[in-house]
N, C-alpha and C. Protein backbone atom coordinates (compact mmCIF):
# COMPACT_ATOMS: atom_id res chain seq x y z
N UNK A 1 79.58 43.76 42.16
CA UNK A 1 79.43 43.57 40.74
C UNK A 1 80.28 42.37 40.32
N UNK A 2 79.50 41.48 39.53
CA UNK A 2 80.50 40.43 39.22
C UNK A 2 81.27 40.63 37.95
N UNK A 3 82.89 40.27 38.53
CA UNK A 3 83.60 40.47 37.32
C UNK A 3 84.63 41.38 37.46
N UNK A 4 84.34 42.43 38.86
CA UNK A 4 84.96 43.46 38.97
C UNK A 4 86.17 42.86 39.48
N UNK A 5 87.29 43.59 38.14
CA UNK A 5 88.62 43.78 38.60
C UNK A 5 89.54 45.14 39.58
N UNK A 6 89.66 45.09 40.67
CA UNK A 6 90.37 45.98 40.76
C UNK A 6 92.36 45.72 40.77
N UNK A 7 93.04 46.78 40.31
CA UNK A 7 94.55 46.86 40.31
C UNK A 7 94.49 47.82 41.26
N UNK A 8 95.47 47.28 42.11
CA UNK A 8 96.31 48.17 43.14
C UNK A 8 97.28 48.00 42.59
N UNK A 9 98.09 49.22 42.33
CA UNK A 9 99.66 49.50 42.37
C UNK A 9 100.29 49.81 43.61
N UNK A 10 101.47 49.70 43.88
CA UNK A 10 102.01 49.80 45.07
C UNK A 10 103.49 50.06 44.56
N UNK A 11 104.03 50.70 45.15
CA UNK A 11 105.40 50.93 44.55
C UNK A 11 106.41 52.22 44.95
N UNK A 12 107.76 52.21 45.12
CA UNK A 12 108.18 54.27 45.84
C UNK A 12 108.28 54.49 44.86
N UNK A 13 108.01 55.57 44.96
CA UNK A 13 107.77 56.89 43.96
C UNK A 13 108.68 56.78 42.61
N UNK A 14 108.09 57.23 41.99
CA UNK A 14 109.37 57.27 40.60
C UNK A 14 109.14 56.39 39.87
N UNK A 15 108.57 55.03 40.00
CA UNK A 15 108.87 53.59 39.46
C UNK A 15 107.80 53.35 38.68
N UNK A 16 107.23 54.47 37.98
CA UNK A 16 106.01 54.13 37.12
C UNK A 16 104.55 54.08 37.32
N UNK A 17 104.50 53.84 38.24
CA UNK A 17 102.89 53.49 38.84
C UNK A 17 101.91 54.01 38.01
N UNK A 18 101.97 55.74 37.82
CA UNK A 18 101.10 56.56 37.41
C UNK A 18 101.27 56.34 35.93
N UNK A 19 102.25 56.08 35.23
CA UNK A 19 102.14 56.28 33.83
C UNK A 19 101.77 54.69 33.73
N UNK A 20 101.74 53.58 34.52
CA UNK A 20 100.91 52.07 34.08
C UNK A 20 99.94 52.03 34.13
N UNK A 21 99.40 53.03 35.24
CA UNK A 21 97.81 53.67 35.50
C UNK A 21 97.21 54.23 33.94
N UNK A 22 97.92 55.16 33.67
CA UNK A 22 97.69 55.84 32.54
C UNK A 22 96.83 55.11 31.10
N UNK A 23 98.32 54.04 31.19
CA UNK A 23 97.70 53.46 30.48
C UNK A 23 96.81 52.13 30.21
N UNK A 24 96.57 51.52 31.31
CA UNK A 24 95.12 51.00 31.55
C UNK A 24 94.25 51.46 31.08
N UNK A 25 94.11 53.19 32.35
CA UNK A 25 93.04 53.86 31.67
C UNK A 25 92.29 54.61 30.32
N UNK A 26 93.36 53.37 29.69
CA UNK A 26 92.92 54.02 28.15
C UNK A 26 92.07 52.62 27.44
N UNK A 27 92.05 51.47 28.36
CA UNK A 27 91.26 50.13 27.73
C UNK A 27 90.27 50.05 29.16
N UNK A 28 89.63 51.46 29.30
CA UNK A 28 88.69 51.87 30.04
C UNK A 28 88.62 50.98 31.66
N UNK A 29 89.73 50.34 31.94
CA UNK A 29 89.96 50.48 33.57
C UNK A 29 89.80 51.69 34.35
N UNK A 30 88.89 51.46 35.67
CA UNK A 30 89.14 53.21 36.69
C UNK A 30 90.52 53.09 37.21
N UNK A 31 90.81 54.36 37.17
CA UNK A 31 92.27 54.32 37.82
C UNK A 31 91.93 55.55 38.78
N UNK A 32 92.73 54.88 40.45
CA UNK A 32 92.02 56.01 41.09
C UNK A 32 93.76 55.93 41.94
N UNK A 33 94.39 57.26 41.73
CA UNK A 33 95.65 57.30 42.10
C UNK A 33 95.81 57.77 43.99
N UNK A 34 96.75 57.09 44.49
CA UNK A 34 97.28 56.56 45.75
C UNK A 34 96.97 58.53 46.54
N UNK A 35 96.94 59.06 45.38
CA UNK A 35 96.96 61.25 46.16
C UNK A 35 96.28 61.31 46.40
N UNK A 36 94.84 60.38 45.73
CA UNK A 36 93.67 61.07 45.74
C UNK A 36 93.07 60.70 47.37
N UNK A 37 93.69 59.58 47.89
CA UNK A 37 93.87 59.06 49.60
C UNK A 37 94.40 60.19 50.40
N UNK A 38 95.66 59.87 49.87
CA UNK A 38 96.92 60.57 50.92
C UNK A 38 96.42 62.12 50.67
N UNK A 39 96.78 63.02 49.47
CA UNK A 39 96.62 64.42 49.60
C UNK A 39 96.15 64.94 51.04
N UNK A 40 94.50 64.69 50.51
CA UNK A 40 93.93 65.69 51.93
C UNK A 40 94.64 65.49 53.16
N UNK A 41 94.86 64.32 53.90
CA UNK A 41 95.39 64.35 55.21
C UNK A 41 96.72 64.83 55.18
N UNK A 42 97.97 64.67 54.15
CA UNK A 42 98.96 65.39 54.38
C UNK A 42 99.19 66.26 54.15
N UNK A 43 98.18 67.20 53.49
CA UNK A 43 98.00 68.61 53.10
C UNK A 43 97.44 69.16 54.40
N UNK A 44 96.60 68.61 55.47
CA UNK A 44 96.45 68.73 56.51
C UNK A 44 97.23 68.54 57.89
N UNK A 45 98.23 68.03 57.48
CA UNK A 45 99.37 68.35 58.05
C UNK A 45 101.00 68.69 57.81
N UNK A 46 100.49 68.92 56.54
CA UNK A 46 101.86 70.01 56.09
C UNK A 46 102.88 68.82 55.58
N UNK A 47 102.78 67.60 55.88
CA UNK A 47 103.28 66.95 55.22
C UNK A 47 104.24 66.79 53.97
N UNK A 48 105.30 66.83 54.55
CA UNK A 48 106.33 66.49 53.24
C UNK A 48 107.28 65.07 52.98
N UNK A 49 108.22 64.87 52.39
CA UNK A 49 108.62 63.47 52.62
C UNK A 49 109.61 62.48 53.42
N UNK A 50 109.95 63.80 54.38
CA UNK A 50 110.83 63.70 55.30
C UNK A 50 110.67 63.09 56.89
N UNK A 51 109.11 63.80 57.24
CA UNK A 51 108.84 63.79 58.32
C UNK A 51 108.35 62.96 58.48
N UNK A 52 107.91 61.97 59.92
CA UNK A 52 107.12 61.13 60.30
C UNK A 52 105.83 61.38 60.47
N UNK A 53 105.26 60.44 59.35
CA UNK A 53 103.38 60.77 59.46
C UNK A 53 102.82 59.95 60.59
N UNK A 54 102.11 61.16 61.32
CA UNK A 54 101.50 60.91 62.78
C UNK A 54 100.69 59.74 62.72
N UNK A 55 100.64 59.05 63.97
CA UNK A 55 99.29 57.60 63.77
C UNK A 55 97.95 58.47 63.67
N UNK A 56 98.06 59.54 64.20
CA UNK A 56 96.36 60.10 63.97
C UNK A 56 96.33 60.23 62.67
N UNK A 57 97.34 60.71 61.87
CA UNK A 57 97.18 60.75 60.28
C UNK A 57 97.05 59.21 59.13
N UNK A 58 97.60 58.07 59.70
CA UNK A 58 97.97 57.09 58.76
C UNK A 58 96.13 56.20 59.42
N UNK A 59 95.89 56.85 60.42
CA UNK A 59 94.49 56.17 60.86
C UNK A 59 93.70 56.58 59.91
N UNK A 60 93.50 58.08 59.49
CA UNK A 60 92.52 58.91 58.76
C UNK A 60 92.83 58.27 57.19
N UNK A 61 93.73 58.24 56.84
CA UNK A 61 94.33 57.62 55.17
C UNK A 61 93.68 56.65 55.02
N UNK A 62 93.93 55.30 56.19
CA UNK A 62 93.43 53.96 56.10
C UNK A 62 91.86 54.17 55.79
N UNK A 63 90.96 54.76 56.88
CA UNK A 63 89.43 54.96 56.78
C UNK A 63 89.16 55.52 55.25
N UNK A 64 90.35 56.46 54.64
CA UNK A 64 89.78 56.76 53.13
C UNK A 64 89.56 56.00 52.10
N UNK A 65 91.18 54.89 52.58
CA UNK A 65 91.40 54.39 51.38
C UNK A 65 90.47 53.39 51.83
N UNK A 66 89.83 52.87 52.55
CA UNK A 66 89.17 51.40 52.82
C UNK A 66 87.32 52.11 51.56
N UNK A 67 87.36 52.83 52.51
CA UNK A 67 86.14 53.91 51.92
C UNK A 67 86.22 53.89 50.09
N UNK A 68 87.37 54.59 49.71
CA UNK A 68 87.16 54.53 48.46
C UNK A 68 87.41 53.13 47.82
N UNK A 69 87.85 52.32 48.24
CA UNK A 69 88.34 50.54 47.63
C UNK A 69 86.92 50.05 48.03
N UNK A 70 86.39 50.20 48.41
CA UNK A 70 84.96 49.46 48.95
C UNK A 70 83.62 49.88 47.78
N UNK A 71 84.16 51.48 47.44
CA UNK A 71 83.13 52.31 46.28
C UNK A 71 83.65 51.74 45.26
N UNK A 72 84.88 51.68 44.83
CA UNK A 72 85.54 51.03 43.42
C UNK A 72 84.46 49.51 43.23
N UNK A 73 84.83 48.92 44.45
CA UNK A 73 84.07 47.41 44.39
C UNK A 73 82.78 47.37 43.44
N UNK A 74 81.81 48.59 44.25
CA UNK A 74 80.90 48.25 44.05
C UNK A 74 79.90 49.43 42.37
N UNK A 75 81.06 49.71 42.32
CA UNK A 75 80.81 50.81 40.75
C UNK A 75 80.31 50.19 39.82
């Protein structure tokens, strides 16, 4: 689609991301937050913020997030 902007935020935790998201999504930008990637696979492995996330896991994240950044593109 021509024209399409996408924002990636990037940032550790705490530093706003979600509430800059927020408010984008109020001058009708999609905002599609960094959980909606990560959740399933670290909910699939129990994942908390301590432990080292497995390469079989940061492989599966990458294929999501490429997956959903590729659908954003083309919305």
């Amino acid at each position: 689609m021509q024209g399409t902007i996408i924002i990636y935020l990037i940032g550790k935790p705490g530093t706003g991301k979600y509430t800059i998201a927020q408010e984008l999504a109020q001058f009708k930008y999609i905002v599609c937050d960094n959980h909606l990637v990560d959740n399933p696979i670290f909910t699939i492995f129990n994942y908390d913020d301590f432990m080292e996330v497995p390469q079989l896991a940061r492989d599966a994240i990458k294929k999501i997030k490429n997956t959903v950044l590729s659908l954003l593109y083309f919305r």
